[in-house]
C-alpha atoms as a PDB file:
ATOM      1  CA  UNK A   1      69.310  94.749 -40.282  1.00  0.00           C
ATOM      2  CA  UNK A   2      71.983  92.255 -38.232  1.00  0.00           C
ATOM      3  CA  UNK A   3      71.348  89.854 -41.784  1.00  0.00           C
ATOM      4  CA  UNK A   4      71.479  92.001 -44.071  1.00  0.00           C
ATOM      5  CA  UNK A   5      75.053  93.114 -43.182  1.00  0.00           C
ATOM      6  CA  UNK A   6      75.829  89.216 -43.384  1.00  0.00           C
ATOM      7  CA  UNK A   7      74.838  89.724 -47.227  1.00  0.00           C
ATOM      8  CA  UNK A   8      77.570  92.570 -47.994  1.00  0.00           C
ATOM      9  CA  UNK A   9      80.206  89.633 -48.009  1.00  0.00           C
ATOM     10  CA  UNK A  10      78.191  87.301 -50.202  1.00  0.00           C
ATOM     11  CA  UNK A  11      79.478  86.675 -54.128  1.00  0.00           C
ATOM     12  CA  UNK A  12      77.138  84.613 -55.413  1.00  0.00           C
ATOM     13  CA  UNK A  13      76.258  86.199 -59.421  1.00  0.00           C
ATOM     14  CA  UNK A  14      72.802  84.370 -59.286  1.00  0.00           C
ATOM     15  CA  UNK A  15      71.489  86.607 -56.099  1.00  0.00           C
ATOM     16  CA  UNK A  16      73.258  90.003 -56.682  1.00  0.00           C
ATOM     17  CA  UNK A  17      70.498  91.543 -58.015  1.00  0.00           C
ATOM     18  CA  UNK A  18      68.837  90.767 -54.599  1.00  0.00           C
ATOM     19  CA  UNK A  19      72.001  91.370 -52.556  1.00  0.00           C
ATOM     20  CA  UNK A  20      72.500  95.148 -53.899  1.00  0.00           C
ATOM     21  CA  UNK A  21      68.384  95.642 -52.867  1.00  0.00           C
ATOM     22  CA  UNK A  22      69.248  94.756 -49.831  1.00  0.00           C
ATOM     23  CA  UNK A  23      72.269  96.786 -49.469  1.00  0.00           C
ATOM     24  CA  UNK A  24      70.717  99.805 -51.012  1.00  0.00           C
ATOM     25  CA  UNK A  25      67.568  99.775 -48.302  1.00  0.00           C
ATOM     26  CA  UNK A  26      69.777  99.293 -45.700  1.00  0.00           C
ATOM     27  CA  UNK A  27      72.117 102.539 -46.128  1.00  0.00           C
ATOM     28  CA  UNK A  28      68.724 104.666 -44.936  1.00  0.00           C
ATOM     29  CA  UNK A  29      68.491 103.180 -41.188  1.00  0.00           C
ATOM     30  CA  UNK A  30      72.145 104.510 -40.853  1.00  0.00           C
ATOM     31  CA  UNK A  31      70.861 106.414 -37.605  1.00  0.00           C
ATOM     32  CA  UNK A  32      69.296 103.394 -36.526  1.00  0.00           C
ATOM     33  CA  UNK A  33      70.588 101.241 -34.735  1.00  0.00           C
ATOM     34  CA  UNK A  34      73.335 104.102 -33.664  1.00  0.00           C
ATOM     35  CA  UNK A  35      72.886 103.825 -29.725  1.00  0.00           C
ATOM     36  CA  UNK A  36      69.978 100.817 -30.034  1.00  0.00           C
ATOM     37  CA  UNK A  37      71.540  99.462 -26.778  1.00  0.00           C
ATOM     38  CA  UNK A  38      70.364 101.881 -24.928  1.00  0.00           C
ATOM     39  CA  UNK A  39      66.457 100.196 -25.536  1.00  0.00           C
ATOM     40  CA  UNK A  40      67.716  96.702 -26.400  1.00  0.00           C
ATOM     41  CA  UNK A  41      70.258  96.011 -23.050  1.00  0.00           C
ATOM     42  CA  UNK A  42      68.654  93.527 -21.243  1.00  0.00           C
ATOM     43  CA  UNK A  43      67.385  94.206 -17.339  1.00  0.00           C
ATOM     44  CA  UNK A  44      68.317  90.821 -16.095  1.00  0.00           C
ATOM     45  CA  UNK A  45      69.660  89.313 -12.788  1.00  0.00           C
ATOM     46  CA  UNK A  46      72.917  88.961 -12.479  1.00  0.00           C
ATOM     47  CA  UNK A  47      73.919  92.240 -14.626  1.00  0.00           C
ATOM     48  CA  UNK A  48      77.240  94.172 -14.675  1.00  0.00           C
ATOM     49  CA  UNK A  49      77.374  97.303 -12.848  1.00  0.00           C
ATOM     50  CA  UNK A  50      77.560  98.918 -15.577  1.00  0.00           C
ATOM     51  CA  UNK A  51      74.494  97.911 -16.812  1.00  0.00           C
ATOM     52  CA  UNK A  52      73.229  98.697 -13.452  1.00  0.00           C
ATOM     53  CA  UNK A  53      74.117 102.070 -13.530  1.00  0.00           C
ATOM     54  CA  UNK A  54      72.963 102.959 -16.926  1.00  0.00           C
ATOM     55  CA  UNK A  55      69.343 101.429 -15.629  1.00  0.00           C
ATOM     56  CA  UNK A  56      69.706 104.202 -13.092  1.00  0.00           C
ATOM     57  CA  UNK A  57      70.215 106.761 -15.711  1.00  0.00           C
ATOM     58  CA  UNK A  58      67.415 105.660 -18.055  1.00  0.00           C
ATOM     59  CA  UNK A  59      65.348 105.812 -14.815  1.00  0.00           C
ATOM     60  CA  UNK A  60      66.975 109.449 -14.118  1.00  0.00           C
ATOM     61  CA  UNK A  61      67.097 110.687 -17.897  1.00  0.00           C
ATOM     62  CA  UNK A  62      64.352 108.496 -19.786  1.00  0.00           C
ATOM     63  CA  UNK A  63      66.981 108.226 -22.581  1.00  0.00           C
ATOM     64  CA  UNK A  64      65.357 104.691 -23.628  1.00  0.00           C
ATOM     65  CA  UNK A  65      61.871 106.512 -23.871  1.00  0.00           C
ATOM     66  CA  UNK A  66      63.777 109.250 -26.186  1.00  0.00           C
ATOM     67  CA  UNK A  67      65.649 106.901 -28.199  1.00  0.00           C
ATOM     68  CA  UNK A  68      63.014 104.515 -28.981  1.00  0.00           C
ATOM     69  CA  UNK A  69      60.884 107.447 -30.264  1.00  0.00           C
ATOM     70  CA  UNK A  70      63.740 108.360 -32.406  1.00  0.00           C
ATOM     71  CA  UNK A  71      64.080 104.802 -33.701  1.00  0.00           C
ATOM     72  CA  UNK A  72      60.508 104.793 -34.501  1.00  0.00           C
ATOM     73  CA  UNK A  73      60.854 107.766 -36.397  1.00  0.00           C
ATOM     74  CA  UNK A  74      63.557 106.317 -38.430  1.00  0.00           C
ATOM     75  CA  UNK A  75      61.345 103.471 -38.952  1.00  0.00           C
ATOM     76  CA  UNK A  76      57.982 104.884 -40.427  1.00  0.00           C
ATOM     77  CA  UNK A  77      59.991 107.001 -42.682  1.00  0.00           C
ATOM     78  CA  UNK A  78      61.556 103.832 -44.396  1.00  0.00           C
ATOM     79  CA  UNK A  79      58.774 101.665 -44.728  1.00  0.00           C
ATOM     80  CA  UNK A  80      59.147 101.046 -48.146  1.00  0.00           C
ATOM     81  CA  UNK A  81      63.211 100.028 -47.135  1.00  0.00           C
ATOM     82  CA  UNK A  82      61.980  97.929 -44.715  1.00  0.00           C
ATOM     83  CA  UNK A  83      59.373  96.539 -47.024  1.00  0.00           C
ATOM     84  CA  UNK A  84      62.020  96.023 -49.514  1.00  0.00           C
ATOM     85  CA  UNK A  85      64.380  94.234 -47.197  1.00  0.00           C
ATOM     86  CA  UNK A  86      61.183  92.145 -45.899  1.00  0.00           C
ATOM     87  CA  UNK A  87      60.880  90.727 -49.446  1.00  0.00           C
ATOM     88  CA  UNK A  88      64.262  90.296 -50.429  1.00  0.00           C
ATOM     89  CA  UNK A  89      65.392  88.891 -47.186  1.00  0.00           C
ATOM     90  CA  UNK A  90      62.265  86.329 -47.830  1.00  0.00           C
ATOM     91  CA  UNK A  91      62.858  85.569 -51.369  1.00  0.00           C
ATOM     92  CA  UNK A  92      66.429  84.241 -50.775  1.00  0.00           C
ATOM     93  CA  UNK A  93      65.385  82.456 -47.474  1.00  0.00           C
ATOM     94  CA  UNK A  94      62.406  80.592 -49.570  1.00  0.00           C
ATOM     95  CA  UNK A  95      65.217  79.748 -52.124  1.00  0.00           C
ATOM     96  CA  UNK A  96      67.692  78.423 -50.089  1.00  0.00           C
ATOM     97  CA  UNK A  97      64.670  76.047 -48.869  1.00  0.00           C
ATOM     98  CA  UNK A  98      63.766  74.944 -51.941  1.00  0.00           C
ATOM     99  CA  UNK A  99      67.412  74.942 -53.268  1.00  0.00           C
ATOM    100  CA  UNK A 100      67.835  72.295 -49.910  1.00  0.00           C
ATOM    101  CA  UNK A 101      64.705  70.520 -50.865  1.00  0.00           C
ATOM    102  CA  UNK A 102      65.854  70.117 -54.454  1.00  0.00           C
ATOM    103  CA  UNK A 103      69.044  68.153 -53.194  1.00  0.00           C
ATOM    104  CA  UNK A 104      67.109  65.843 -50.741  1.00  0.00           C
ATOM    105  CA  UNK A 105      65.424  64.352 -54.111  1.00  0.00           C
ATOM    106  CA  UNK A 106      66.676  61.636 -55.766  1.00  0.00           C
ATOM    107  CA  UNK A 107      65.928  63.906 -59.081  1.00  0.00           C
ATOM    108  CA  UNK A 108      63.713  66.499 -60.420  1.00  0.00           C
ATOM    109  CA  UNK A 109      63.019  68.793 -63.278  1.00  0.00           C
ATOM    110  CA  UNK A 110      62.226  72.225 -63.616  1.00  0.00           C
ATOM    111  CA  UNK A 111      58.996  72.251 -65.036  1.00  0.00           C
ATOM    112  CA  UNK A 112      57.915  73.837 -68.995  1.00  0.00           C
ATOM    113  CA  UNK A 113      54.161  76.020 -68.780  1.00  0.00           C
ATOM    114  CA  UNK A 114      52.537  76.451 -71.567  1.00  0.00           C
ATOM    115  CA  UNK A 115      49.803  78.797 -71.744  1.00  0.00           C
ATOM    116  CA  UNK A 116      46.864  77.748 -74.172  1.00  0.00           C
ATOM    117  CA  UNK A 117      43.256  77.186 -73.608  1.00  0.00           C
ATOM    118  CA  UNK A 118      43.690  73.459 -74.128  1.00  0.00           C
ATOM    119  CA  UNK A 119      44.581  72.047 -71.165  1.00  0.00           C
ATOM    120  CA  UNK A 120      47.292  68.816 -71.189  1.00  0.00           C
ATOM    121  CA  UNK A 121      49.749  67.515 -69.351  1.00  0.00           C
ATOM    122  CA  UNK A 122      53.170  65.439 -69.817  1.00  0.00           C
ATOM    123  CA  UNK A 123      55.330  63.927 -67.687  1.00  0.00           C
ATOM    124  CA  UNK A 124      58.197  61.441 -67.472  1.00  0.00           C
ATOM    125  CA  UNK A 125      59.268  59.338 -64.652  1.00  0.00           C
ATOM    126  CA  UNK A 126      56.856  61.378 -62.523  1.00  0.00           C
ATOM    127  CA  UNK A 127      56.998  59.926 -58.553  1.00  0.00           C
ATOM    128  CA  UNK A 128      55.707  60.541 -55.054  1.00  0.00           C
ATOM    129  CA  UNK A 129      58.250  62.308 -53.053  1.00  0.00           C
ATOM    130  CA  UNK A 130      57.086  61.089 -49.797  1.00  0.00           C
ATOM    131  CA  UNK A 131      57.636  57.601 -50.648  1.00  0.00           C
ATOM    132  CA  UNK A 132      60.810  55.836 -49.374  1.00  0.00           C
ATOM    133  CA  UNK A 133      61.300  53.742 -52.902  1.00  0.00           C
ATOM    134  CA  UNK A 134      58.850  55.655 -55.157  1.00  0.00           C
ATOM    135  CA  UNK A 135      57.630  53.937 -58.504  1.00  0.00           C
ATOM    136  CA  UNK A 136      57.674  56.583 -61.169  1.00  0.00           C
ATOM    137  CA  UNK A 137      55.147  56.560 -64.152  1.00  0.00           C
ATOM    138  CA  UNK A 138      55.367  58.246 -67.535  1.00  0.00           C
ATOM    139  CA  UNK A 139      52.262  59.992 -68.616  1.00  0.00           C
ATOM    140  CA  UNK A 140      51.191  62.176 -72.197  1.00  0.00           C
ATOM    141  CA  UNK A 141      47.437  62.760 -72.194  1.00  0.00           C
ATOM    142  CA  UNK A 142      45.466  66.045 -73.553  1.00  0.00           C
ATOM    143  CA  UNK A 143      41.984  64.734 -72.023  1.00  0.00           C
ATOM    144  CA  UNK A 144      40.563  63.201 -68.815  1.00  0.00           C
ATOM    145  CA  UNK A 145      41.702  60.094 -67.174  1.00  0.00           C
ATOM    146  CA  UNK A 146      40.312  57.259 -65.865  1.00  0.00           C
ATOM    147  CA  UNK A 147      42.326  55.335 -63.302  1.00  0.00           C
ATOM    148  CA  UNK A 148      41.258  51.895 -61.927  1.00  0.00           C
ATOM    149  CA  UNK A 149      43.009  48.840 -60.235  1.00  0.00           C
ATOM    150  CA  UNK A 150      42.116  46.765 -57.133  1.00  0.00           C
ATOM    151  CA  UNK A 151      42.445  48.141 -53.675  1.00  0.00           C
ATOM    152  CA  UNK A 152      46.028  49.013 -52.529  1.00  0.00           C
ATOM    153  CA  UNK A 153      47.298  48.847 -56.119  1.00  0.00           C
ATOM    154  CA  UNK A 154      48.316  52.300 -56.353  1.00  0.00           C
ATOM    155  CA  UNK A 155      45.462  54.414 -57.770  1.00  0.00           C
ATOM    156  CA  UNK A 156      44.634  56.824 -55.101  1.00  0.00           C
ATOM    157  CA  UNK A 157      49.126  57.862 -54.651  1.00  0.00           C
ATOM    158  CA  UNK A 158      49.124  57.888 -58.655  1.00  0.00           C
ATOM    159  CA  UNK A 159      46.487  60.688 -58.316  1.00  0.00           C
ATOM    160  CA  UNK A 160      48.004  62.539 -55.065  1.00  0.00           C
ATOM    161  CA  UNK A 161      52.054  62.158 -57.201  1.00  0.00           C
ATOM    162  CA  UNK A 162      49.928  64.229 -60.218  1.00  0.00           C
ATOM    163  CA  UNK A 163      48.205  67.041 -57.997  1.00  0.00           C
ATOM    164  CA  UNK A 164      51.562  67.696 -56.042  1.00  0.00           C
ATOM    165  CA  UNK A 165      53.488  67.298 -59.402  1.00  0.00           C
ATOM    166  CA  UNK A 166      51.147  70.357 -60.627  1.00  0.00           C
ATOM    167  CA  UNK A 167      51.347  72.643 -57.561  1.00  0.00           C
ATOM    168  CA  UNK A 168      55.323  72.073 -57.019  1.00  0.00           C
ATOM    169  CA  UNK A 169      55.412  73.062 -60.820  1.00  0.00           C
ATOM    170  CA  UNK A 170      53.324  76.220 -59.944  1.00  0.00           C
ATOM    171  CA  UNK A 171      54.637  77.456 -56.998  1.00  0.00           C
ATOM    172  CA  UNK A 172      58.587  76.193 -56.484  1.00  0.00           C
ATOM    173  CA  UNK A 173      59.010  75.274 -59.972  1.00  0.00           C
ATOM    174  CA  UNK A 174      60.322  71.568 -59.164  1.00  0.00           C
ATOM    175  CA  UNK A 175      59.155  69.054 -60.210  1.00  0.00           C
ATOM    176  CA  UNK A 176      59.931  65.534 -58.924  1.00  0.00           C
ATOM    177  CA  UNK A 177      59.871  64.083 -62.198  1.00  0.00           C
ATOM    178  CA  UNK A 178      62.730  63.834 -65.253  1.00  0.00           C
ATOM    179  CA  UNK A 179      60.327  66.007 -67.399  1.00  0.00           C
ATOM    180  CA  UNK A 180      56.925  68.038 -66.966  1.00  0.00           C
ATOM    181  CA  UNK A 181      55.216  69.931 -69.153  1.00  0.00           C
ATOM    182  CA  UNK A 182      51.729  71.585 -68.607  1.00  0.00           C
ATOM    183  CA  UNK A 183      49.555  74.620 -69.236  1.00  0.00           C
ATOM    184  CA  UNK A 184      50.342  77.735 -67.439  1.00  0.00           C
ATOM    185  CA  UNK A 185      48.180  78.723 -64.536  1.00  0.00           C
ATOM    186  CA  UNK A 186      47.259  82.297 -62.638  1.00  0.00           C
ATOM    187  CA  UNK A 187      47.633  81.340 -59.291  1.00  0.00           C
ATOM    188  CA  UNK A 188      47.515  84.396 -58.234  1.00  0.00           C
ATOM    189  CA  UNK A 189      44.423  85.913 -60.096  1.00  0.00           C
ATOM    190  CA  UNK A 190      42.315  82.974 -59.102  1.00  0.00           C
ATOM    191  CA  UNK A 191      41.980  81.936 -63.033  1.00  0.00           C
ATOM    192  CA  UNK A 192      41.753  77.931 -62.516  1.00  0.00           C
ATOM    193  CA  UNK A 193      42.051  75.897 -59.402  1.00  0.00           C
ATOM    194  CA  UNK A 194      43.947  73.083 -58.168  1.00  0.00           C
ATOM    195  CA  UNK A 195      42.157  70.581 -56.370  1.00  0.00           C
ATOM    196  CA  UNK A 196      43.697  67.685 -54.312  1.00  0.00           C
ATOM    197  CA  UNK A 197      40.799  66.198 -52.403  1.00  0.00           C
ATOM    198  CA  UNK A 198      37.255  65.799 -53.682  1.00  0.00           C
ATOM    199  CA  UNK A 199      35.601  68.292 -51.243  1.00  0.00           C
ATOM    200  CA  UNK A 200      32.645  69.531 -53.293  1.00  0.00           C
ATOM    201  CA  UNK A 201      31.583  67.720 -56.805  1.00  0.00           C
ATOM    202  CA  UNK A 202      29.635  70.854 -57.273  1.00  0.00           C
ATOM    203  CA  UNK A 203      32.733  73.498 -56.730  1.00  0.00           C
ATOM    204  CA  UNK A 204      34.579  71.685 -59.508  1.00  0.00           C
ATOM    205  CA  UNK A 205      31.454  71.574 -61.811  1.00  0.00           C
ATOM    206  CA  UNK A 206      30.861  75.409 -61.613  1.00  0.00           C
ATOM    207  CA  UNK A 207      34.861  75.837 -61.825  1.00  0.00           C
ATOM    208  CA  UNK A 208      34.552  73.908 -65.389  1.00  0.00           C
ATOM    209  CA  UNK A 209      32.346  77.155 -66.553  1.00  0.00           C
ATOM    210  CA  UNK A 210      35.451  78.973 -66.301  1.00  0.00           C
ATOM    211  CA  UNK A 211      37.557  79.150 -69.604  1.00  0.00           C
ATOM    212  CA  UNK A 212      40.972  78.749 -68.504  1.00  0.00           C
ATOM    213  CA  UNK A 213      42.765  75.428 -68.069  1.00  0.00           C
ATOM    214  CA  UNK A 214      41.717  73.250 -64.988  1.00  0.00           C
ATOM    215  CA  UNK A 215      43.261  69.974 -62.771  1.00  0.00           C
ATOM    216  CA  UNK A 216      40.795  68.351 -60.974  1.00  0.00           C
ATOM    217  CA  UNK A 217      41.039  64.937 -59.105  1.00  0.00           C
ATOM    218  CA  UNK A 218      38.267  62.962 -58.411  1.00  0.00           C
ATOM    219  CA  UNK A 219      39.027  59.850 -55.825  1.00  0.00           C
ATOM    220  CA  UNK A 220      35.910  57.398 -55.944  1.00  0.00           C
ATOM    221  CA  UNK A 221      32.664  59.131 -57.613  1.00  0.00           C
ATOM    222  CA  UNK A 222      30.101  58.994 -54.821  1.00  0.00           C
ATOM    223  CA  UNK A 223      31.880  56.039 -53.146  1.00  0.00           C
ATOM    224  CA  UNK A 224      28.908  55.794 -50.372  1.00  0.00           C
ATOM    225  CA  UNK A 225      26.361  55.154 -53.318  1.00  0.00           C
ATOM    226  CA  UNK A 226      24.858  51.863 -54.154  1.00  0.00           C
ATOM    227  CA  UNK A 227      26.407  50.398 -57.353  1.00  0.00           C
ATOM    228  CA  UNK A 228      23.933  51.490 -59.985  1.00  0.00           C
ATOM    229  CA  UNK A 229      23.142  54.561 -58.989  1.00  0.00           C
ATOM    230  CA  UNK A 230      26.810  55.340 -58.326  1.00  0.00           C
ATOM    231  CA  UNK A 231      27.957  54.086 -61.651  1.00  0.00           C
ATOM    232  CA  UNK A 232      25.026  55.998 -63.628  1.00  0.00           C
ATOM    233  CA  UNK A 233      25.482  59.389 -61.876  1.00  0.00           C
ATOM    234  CA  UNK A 234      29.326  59.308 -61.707  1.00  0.00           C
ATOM    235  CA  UNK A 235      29.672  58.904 -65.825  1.00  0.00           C
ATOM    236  CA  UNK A 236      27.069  61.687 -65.852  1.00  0.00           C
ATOM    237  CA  UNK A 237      29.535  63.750 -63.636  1.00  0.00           C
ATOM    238  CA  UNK A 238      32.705  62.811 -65.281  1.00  0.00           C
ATOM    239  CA  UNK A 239      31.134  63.443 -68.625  1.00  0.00           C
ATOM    240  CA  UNK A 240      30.433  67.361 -67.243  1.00  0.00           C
ATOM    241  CA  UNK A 241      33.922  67.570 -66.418  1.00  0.00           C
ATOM    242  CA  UNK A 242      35.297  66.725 -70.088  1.00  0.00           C
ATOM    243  CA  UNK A 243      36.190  69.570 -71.878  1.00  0.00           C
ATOM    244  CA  UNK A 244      38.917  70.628 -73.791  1.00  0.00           C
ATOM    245  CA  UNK A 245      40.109  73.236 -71.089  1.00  0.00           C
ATOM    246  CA  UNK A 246      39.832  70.049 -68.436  1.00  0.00           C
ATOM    247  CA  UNK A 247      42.126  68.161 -67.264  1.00  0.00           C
ATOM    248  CA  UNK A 248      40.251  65.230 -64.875  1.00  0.00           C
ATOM    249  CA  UNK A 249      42.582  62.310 -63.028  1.00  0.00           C
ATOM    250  CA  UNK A 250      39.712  59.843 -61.756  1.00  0.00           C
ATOM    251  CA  UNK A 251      39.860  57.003 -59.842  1.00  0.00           C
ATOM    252  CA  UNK A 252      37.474  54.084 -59.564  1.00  0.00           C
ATOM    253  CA  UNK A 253      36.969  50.674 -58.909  1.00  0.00           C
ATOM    254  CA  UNK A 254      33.683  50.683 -61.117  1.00  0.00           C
ATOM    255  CA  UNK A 255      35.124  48.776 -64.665  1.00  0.00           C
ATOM    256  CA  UNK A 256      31.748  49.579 -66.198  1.00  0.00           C
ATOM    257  CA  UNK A 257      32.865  53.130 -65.978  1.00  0.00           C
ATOM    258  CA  UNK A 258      35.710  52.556 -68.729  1.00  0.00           C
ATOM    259  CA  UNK A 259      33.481  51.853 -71.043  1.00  0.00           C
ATOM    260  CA  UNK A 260      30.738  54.242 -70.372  1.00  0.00           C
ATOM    261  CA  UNK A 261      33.053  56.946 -70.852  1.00  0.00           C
ATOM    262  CA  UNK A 262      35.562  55.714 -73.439  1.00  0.00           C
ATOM    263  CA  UNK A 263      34.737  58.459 -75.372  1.00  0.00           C
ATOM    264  CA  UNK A 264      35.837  60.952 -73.571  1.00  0.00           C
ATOM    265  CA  UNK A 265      38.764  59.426 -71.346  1.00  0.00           C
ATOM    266  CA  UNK A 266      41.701  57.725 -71.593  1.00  0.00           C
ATOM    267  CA  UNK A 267      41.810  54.109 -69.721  1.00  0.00           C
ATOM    268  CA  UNK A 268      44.879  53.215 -67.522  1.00  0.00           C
ATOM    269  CA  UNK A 269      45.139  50.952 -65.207  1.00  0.00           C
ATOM    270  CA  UNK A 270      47.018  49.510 -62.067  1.00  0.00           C
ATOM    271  CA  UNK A 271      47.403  45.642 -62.044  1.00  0.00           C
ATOM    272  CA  UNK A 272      48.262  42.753 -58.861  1.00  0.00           C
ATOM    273  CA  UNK A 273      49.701  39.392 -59.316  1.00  0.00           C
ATOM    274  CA  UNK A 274      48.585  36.421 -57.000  1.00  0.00           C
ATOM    275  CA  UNK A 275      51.694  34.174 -55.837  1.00  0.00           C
ATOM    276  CA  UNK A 276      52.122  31.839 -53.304  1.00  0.00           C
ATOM    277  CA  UNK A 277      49.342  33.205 -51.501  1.00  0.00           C
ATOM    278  CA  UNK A 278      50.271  36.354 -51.506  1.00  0.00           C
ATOM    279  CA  UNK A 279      49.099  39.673 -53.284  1.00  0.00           C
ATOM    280  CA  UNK A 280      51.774  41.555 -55.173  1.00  0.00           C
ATOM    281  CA  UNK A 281      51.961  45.273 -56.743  1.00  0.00           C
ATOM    282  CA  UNK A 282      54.464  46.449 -58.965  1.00  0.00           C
ATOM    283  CA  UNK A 283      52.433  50.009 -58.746  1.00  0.00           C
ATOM    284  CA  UNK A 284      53.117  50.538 -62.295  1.00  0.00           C
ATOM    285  CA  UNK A 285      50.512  52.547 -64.837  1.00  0.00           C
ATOM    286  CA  UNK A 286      49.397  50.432 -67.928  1.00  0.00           C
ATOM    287  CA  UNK A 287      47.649  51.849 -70.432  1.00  0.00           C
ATOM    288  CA  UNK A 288      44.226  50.818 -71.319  1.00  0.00           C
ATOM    289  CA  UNK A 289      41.281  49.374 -68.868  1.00  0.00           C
ATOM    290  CA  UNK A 290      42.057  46.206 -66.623  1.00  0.00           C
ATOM    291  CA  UNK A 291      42.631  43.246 -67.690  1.00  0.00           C
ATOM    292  CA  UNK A 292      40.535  40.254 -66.636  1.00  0.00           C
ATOM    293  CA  UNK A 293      37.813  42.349 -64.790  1.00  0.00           C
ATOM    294  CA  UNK A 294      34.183  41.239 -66.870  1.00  0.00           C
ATOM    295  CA  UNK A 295      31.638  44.170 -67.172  1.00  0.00           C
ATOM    296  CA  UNK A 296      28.770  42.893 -64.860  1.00  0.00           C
END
């Protein structure tokens, strides 16, 4: 109640509709807060006599008993304005946040959802916002990808810069990226799922069943595997996972991979440059598979 009487003296057009809310639930706890002090004054060392004496006559009187029954009252007959306030009070405090958060970034875009059954996703100058000096990439696909690149050279942040590019978009609409388009998602009807980490290969597969758009990142098929039977099962499982409605970001170190599935997903690549013995990344995405790497 103290806050929202701080809001009666904001003029900001963009929150009004929020502001009079707030205003409006407030005007039914007139009663109150009218004599709150005599449950709220503290019982501390050091007190005034006044506040002595009136601890004698709450003792004598039970007026704080009384009074907080009366506030309680007050407050079970205004849920719904207190409920109201709750949400109000929230929604601008989660704004502000992400209003701060918004000018901490170097630049970002408010993000366009599209909702189809086809799932794709584009985005321009697309970075890691945890980085100090983030390398952006540019990225248009409307099928799976298939990341590889050397150890260090960028493939596993590419992936994580993607997922949090997709959940920003969903639930703070910013994006930390010039431009970001995507299909539209039901978070909140559980319709398709957002997956970071590679948990459970099989809680993705029976996710693709579902027909509505789906992200999934995949970080090293069955990375504890020995090579062939890695490289044969993992194409099997990345060829479940291509469907129109699918969107899959994989990473993998396996080249044979690339060509196993060129079919059904689009090769890009992360490259390193040996000099003066010394390995260097410029953490940029190329398209196509890598360069120099023979199929063994």
């Amino acid at each position: 109640l103290d806050i929202s009487d701080q809001f009666e003296h904001v003029d900001i057009p963009e929150v009004e509709q929020y502001v009079q809310e707030i205003i409006r639930a407030k005007k039914q706890f007139g009663k109150f807060k009218k004599g709150s002090s005599l449950v709220v004054s503290g019982r501390h060392m050091g007190a005034s006599v006044t506040e002595s004496i009136m601890d004698y006559f709450r003792m004598l009187f039970h007026v704080d008993l009384i009074k907080f029954n009366s506030m309680l009252d007050e407050f079970q007959k205004n849920l719904d304005a207190i409920e109201c306030m709750m949400e109000n009070l929230g929604l601008l405090d989660s704004m502000i946040a992400i209003a701060s958060y918004r000018e901490s970034l170097s630049y970002y875009s408010v993000p366009e959802l599209v909702k189809q059954e086809k799932a794709f996703l584009e985005s321009e100058d697309m970075y890691h916002p945890m980085l100090e000096n983030p390398v952006a990439n540019t990225i248009k696909e409307e099928r799976g990808v298939l990341v590889t690149g050397s150890n260090a050279s960028g493939k596993s942040t590419f992936l994580k810069t993607v997922a949090i590019s997709a959940v920003f978009a969903q639930t703070i609409h910013t994006c930390p990226a010039r431009q970001y388009r995507a299909c539209k998602d039901n978070l909140q009807g559980n319709e398709s799922y957002y997956i970071v980490e590679i948990k459970s290969l099989k809680r993705i597969l029976n996710r693709v069943e579902e027909k509505t758009p789906l992200l999934c990142f995949v970080d090293e098929v069955l990375r504890g595997t020995n090579t062939i039977e890695r490289i044969s099962a993992s194409a099997q499982i990345l060829k479940s996972l291509a469907k129109v409605h699918v969107m899959c970001f994989a990473a993998t170190h396996d080249i044979e991979l690339t060509h196993l599935l060129e079919e059904f997903y689009s090769n890009y690549h992360f490259q390193e440059e040996v000099k003066e013995n010394d390995i260097l990344f410029n953490y940029m995405l190329y398209r196509g598979r890598e360069i120099g790497r023979a199929v063994q």
